[in-house]
N, C-alpha and C. Protein backbone atom coordinates (compact mmCIF):
# COMPACT_ATOMS: atom_id res chain seq x y z
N UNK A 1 67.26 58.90 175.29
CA UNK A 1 67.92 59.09 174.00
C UNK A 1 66.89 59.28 172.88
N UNK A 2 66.01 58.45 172.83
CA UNK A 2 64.66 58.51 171.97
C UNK A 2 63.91 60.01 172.12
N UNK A 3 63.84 60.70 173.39
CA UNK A 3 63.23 62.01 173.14
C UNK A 3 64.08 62.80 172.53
N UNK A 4 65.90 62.75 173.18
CA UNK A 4 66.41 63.76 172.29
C UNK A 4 66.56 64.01 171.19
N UNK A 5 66.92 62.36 170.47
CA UNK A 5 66.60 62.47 168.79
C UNK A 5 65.00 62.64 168.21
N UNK A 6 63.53 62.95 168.50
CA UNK A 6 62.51 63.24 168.67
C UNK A 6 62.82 65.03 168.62
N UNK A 7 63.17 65.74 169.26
CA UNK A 7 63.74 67.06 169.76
C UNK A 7 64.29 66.97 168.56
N UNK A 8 65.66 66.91 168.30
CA UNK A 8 66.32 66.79 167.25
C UNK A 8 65.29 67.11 165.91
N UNK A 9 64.82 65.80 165.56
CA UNK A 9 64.20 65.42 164.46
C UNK A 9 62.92 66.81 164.36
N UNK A 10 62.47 67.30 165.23
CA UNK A 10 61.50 68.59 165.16
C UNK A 10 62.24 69.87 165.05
N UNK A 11 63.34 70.39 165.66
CA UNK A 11 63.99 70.90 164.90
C UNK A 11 64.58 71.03 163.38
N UNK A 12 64.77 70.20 162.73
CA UNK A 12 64.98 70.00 161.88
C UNK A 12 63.97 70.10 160.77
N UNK A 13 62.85 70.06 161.58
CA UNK A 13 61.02 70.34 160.73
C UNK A 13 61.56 71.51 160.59
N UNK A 14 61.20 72.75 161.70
CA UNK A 14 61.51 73.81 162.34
C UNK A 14 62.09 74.88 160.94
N UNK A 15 63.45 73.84 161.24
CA UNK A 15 64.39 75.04 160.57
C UNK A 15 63.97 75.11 158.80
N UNK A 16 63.55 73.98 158.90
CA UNK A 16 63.03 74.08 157.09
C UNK A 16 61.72 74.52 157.16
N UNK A 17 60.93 74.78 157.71
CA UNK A 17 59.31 75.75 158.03
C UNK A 17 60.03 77.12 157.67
N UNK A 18 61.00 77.55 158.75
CA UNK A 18 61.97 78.82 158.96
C UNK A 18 62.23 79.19 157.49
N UNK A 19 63.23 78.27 157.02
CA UNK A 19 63.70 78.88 155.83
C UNK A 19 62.65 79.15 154.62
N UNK A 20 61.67 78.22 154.73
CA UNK A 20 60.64 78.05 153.48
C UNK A 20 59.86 79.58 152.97
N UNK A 21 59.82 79.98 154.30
CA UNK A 21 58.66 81.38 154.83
C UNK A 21 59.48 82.07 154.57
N UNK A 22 61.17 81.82 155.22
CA UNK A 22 61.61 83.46 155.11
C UNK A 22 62.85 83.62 153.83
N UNK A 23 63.87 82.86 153.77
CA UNK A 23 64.96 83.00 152.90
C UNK A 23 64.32 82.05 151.34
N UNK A 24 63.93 81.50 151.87
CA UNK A 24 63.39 80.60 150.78
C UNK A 24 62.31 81.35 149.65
N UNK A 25 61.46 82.08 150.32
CA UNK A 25 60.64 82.80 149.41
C UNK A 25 61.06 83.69 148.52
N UNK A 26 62.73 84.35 148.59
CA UNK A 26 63.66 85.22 147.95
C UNK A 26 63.47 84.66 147.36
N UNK A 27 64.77 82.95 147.02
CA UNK A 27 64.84 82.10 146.29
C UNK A 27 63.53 81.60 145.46
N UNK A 28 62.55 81.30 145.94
CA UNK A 28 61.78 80.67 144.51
C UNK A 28 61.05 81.92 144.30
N UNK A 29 61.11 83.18 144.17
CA UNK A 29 61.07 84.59 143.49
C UNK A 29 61.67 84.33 142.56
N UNK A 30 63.34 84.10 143.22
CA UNK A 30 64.05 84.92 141.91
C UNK A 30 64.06 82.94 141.24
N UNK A 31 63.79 82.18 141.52
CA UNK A 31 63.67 80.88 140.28
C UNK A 31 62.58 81.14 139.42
N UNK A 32 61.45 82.23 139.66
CA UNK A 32 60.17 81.96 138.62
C UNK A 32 60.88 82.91 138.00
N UNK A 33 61.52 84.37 138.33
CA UNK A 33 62.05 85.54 137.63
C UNK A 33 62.99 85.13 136.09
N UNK A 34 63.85 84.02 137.12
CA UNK A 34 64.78 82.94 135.85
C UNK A 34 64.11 82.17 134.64
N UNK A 35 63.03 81.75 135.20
CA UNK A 35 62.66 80.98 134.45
C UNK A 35 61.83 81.94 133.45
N UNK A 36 61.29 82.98 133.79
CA UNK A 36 60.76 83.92 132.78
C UNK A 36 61.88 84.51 131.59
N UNK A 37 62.57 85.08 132.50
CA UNK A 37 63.92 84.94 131.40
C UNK A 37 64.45 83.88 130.48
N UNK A 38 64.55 83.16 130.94
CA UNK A 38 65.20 81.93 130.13
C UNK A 38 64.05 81.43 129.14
N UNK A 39 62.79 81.99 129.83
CA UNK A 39 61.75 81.97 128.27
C UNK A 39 62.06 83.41 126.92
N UNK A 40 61.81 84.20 127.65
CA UNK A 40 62.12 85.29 127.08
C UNK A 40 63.33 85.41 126.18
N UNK A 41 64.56 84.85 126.83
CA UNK A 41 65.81 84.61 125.58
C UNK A 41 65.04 83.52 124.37
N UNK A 42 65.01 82.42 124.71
CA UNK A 42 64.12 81.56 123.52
C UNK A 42 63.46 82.47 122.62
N UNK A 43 62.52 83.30 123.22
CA UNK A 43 61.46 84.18 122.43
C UNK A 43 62.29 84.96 121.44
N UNK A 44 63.67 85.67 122.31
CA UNK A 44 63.74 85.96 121.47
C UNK A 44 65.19 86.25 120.33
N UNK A 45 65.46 84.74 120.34
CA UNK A 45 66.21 83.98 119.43
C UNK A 45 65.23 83.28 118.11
N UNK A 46 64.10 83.58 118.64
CA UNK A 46 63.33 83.25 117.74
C UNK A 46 62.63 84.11 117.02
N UNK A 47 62.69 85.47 117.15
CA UNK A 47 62.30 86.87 117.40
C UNK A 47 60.79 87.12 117.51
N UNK A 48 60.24 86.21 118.42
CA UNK A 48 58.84 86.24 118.35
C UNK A 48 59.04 87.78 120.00
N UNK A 49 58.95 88.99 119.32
CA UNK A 49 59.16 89.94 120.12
C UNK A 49 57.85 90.31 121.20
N UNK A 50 56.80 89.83 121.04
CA UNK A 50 55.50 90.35 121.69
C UNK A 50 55.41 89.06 123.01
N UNK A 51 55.88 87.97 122.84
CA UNK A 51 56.06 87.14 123.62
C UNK A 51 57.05 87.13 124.35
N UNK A 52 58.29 87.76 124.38
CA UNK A 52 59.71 87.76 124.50
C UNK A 52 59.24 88.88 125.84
N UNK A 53 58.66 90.15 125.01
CA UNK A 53 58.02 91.04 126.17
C UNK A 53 57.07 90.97 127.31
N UNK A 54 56.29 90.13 126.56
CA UNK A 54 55.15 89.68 127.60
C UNK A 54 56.00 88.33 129.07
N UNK A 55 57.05 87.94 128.43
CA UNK A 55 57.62 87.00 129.79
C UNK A 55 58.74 87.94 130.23
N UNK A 56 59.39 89.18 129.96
CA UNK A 56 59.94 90.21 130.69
C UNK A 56 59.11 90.74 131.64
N UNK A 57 58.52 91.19 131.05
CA UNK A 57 57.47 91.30 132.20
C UNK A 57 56.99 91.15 133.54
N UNK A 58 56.66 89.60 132.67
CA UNK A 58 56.70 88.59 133.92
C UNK A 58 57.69 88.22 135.19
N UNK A 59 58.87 88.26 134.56
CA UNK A 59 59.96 88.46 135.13
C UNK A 59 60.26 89.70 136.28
N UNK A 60 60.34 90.58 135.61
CA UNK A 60 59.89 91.79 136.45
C UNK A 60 59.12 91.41 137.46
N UNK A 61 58.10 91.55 137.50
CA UNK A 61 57.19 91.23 138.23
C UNK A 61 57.37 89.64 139.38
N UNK A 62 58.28 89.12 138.87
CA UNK A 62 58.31 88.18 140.05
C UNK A 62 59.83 88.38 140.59
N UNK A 63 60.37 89.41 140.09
CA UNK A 63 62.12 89.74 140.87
C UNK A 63 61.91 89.99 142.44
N UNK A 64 62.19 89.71 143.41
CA UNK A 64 62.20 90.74 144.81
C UNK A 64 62.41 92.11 144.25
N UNK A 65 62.38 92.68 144.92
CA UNK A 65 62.48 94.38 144.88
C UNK A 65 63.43 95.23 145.07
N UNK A 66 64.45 94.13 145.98
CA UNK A 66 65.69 94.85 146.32
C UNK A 66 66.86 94.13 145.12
N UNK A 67 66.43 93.98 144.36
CA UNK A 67 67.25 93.12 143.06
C UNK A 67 67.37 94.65 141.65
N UNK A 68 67.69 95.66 141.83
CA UNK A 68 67.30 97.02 141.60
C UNK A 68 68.05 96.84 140.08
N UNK A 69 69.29 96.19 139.75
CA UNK A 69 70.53 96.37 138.93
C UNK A 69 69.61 95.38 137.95
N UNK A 70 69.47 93.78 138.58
CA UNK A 70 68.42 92.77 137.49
C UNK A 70 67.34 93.61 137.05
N UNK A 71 66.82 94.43 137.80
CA UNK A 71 65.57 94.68 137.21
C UNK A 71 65.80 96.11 136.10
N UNK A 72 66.74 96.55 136.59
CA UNK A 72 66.96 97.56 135.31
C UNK A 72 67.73 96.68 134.11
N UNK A 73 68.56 95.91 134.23
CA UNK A 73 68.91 95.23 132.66
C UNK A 73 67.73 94.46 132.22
N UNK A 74 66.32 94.07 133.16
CA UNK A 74 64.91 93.51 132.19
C UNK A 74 64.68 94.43 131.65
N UNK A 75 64.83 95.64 132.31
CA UNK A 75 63.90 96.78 131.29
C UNK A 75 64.30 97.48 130.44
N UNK A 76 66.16 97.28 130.42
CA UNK A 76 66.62 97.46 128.96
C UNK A 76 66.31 96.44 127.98
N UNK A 77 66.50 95.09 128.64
CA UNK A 77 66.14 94.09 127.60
C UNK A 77 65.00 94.24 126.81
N UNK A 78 63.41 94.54 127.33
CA UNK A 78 62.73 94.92 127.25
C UNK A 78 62.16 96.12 126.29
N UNK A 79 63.13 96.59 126.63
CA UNK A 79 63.38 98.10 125.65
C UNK A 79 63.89 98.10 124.33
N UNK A 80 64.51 96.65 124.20
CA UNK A 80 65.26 96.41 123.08
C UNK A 80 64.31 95.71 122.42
N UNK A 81 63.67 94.88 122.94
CA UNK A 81 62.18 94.36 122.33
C UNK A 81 61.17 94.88 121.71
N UNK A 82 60.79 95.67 122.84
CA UNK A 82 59.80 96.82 122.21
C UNK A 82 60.26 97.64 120.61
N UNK A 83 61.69 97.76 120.44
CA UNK A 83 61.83 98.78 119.36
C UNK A 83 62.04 97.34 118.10
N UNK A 84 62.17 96.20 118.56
CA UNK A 84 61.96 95.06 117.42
C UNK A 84 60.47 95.07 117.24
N UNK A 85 59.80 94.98 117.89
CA UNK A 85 57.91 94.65 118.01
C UNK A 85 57.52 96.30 117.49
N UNK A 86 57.65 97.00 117.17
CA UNK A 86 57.22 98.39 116.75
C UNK A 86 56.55 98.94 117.38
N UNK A 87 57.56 98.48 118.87
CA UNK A 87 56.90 100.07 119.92
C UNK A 87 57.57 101.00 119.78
N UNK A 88 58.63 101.43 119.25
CA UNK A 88 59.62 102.20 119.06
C UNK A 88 59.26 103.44 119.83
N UNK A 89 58.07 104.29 119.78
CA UNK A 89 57.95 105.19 120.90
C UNK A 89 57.98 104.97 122.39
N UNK A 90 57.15 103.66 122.49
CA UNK A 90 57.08 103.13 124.31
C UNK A 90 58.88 103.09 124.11
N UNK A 91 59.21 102.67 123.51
CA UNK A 91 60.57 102.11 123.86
C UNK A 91 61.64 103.42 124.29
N UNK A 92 61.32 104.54 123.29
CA UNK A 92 62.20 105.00 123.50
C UNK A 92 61.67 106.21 124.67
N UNK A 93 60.70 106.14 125.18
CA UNK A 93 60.25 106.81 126.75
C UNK A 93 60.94 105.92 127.92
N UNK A 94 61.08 104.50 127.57
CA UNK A 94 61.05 103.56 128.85
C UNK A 94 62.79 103.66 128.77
N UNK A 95 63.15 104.11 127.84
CA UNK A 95 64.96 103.86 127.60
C UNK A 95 65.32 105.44 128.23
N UNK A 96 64.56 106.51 127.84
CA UNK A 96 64.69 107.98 128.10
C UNK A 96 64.91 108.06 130.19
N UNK A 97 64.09 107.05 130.42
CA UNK A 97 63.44 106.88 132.07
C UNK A 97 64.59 106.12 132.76
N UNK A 98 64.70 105.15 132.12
CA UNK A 98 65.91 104.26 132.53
C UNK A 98 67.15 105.20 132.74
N UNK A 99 67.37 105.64 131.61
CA UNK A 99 69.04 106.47 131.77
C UNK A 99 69.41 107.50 132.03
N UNK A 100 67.57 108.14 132.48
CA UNK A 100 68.17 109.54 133.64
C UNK A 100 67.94 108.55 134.85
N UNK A 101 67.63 107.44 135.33
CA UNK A 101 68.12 106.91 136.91
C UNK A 101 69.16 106.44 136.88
N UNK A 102 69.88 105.89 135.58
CA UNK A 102 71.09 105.15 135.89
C UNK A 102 71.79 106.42 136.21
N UNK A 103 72.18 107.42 135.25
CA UNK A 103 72.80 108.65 135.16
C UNK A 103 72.61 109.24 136.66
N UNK A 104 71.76 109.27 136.99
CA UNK A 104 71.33 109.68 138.59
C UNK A 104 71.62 109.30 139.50
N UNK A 105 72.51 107.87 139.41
CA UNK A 105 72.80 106.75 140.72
C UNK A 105 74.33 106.72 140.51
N UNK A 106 74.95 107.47 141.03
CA UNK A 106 77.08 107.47 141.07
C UNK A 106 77.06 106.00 141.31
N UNK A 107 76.40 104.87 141.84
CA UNK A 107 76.61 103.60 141.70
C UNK A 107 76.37 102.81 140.99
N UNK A 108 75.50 103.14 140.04
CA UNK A 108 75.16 102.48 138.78
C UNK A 108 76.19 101.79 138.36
N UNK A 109 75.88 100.36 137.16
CA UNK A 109 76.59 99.68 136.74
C UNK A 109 77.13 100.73 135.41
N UNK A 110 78.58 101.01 135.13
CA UNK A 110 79.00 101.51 134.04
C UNK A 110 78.53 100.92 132.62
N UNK A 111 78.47 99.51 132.67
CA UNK A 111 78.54 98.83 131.30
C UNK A 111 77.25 98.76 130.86
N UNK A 112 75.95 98.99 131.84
CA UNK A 112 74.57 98.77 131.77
C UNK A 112 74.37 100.47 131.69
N UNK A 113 74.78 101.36 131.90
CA UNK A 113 74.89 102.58 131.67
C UNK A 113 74.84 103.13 130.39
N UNK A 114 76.22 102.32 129.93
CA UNK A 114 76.44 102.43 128.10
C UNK A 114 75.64 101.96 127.48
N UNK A 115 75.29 100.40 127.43
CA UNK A 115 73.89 99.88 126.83
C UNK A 115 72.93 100.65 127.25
N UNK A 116 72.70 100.97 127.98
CA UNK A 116 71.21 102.01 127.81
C UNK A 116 71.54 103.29 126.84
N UNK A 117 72.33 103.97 127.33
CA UNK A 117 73.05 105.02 126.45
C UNK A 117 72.68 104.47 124.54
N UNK A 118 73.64 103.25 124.39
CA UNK A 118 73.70 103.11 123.12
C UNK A 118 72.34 102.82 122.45
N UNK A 119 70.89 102.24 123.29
CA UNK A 119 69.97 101.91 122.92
C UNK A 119 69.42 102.91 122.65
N UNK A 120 69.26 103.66 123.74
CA UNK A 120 68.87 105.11 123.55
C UNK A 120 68.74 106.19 122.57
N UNK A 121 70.01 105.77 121.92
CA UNK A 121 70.73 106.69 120.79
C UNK A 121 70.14 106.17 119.39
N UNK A 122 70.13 104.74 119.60
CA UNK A 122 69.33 104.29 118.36
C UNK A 122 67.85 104.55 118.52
N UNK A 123 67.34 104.25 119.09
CA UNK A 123 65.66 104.35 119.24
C UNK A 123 65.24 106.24 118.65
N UNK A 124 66.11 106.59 119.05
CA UNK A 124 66.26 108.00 119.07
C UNK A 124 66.72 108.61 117.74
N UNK A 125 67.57 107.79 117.12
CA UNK A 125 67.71 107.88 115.45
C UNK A 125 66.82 107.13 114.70
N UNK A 126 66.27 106.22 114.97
CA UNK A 126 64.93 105.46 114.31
C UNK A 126 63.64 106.67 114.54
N UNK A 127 63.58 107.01 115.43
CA UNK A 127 62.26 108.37 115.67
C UNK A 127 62.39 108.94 114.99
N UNK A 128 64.12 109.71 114.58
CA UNK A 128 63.98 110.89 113.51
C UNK A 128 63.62 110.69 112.23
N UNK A 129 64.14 109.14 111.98
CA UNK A 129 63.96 109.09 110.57
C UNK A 129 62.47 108.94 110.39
N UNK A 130 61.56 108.39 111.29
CA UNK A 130 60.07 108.59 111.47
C UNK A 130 59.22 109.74 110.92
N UNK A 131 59.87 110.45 111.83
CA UNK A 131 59.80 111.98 111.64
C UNK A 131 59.76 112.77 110.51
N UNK A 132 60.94 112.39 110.56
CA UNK A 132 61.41 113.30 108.59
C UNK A 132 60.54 112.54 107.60
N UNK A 133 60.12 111.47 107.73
CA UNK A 133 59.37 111.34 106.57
C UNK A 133 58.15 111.34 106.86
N UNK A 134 57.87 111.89 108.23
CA UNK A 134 56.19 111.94 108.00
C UNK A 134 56.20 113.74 107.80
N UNK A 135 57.41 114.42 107.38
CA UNK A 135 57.38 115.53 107.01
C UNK A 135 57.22 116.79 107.91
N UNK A 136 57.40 116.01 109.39
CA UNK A 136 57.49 117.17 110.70
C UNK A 136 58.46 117.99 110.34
N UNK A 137 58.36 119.23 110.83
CA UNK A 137 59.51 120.47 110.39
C UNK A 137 60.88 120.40 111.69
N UNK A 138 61.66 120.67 111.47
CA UNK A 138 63.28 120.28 111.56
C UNK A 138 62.91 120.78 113.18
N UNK A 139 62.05 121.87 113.82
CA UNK A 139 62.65 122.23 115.13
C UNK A 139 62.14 120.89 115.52
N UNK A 140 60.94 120.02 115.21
CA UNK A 140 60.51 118.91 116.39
C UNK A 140 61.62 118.00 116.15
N UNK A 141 62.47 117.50 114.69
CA UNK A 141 63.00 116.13 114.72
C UNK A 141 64.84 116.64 115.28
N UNK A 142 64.92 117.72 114.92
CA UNK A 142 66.56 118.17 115.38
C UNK A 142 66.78 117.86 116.45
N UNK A 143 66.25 118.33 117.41
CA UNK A 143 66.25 118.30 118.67
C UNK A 143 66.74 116.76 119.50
N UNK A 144 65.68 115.79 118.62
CA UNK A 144 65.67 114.25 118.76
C UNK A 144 67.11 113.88 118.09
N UNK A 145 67.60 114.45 116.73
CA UNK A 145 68.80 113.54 116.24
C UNK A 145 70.18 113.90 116.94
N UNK A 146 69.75 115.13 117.72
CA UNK A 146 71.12 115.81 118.30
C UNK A 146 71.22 115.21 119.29
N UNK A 147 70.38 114.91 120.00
CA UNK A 147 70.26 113.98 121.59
C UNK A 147 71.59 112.61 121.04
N UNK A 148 70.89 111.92 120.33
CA UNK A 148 71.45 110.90 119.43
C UNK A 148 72.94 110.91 119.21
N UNK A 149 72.98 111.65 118.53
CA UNK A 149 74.18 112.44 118.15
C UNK A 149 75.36 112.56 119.36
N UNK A 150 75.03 112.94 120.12
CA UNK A 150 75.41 113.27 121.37
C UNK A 150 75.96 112.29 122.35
N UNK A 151 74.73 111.15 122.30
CA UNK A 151 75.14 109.81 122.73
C UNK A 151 76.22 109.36 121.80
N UNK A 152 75.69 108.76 120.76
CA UNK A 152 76.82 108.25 119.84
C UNK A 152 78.06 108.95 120.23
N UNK A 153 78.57 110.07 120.32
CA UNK A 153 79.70 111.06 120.73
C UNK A 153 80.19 110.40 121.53
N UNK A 154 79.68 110.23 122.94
CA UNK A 154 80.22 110.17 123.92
C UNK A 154 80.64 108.89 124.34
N UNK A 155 79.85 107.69 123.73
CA UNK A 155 80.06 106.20 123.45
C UNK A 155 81.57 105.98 123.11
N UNK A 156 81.71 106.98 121.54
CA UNK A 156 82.76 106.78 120.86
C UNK A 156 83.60 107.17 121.49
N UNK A 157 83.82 108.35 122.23
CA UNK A 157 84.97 108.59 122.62
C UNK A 157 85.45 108.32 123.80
N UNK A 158 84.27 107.73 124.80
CA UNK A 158 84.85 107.43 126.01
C UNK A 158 84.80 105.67 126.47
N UNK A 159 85.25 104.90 125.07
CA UNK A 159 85.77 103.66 125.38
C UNK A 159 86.21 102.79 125.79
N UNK A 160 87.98 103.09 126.35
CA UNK A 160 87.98 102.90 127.57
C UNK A 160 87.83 103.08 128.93
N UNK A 161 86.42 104.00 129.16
CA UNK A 161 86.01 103.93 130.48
C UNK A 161 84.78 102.53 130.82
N UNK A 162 84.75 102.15 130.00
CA UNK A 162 83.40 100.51 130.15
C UNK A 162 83.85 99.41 129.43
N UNK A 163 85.35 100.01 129.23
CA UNK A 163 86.10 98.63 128.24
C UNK A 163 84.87 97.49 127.26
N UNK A 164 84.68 98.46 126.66
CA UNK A 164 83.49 98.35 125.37
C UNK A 164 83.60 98.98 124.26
N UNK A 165 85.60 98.25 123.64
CA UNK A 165 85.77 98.90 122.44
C UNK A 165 85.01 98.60 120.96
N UNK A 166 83.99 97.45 121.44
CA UNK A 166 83.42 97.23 120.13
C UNK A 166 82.24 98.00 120.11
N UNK A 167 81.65 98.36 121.04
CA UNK A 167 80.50 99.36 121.35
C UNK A 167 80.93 101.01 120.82
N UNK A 168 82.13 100.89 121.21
CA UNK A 168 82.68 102.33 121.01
C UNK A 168 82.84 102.46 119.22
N UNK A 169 83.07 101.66 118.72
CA UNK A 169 83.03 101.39 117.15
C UNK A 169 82.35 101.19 116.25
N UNK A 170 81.39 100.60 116.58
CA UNK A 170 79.96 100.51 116.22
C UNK A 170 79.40 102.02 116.50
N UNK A 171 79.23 102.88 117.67
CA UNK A 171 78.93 103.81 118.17
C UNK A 171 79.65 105.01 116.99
N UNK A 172 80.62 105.31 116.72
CA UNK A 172 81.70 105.93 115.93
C UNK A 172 80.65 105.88 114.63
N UNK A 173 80.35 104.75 113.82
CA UNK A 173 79.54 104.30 112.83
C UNK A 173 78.39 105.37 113.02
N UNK A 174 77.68 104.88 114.00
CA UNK A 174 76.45 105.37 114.42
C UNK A 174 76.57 107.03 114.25
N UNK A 175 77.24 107.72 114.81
CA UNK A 175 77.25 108.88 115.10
C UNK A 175 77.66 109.62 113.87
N UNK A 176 78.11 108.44 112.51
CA UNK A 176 78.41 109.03 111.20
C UNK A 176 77.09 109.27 110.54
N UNK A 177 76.25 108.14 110.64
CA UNK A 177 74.95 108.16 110.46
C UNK A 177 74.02 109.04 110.76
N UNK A 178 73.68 109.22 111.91
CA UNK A 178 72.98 110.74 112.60
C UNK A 178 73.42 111.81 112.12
N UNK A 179 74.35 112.05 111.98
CA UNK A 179 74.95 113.66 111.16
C UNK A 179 74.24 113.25 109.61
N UNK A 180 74.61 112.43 108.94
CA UNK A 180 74.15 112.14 107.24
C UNK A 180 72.67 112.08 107.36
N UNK A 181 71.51 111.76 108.77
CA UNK A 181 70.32 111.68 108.59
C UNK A 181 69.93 113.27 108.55
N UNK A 182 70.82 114.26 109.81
CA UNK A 182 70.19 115.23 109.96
C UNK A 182 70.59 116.27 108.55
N UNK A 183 71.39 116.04 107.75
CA UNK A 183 71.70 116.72 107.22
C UNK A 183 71.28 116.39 105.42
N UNK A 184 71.03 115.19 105.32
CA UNK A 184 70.08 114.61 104.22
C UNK A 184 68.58 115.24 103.39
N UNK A 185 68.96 115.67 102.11
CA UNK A 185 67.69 116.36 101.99
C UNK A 185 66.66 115.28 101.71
N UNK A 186 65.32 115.81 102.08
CA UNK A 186 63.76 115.19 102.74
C UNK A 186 63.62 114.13 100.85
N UNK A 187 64.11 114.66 99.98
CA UNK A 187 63.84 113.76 98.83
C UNK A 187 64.69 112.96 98.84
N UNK A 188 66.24 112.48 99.02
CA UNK A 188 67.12 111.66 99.16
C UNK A 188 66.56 110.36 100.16
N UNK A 189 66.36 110.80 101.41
CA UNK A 189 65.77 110.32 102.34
C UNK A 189 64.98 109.49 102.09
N UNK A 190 63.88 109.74 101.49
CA UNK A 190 63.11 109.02 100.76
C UNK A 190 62.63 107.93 99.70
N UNK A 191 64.06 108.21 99.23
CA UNK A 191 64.40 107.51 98.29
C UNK A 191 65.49 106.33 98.91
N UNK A 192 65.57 105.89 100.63
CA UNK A 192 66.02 105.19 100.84
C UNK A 192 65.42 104.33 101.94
N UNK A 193 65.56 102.40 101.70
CA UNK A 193 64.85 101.72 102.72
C UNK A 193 64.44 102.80 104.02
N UNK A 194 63.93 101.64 104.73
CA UNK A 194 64.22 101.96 106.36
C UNK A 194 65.18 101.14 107.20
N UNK A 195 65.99 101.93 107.91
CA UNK A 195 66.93 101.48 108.51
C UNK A 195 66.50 100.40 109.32
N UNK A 196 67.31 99.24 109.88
CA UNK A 196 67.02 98.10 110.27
C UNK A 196 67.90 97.98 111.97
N UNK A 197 67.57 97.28 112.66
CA UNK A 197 68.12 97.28 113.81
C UNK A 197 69.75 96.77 113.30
């Protein structure tokens, strides 16, 4: 009786060796991934944005790999950071990258689709107004507010497909805005703040 519970009792080593190496290593992946996040929200409720990014990052970087959906909402999150911290160009390449793969994947999440979309659209109306007042001529910044434009459009009108009628309304707003930027003469413009997230 003493060897079988002996047997027993080494099994039981066994199976927790087993899990530690193989299922287990998922798990404390995705616990450091959490815990980077759950810094990163702090960061940035506090809007300390360069820190907020720097533990996205991190996060990233410690997700498994087959976690494809988490790791694209870090890098919107991320993206939303960057255009608080005044990367506004990284941001709006890493948002441009993001939403031709979501757009590219018929399985993509719809609602993480739109948030990229809607981020997109802003980062993309913050550039123009960049633009116009560093006095670039209309073919480089048009191009950028119509993209914008475009998004905002399609936000607004296709609402209930991501049941995101407050997105769609806000978006409506937005897309009033982009027409009044592109169509604003270069001295008016000027004569007003800078738009704020």
């Amino acid at each position: 009786m003493r060897v079988i519970l002996i047997i027993a009792w080494l099994f039981v080593g066994l199976a927790g060796v087993i899990y530690h190496y193989g299922p287990g290593q998922v798990k404390q992946k995705l616990d450091l991934a959490d815990a980077h996040v759950l810094s990163a929200k702090k960061n940035l409720d506090a809007q300390n944005w360069t820190q907020a990014i720097e533990d996205i990052d991190s996060a990233m970087a410690a997700l498994p790999e087959d976690y494809l959906e988490r790791f694209q909402e870090l890098r919107l999150e991320k993206a939303k950071a960057q255009m608080m911290a005044k990367q506004l160009p990284a941001a709006k390449s890493d948002l441009e990258t993001l939403f031709k793969e979501l757009d590219a994947d018929p399985n993509s999440d719809p609602i993480l689709k739109a948030e990229t979309r809607s981020a997109l659209a802003n980062a993309q109306y913050y550039i123009t107004w960049l633009m116009r007042l560093e006095g670039l001529p209309k073919t480089e910044w048009e191009p950028v507010i119509e993209s914008a434009r475009q998004h905002y459009r399609y936000l607004a009108e296709n609402e209930d497909n991501y049941c995101l009628p407050e997105l769609a309304k806000i978006s409506q707003g937005d897309l009033e805005s982009s027409i009044r930027l592109a169509r604003m003469d270069l001295a008016e413009l000027q004569g007003l703040p800078l738009p704020s997230q």
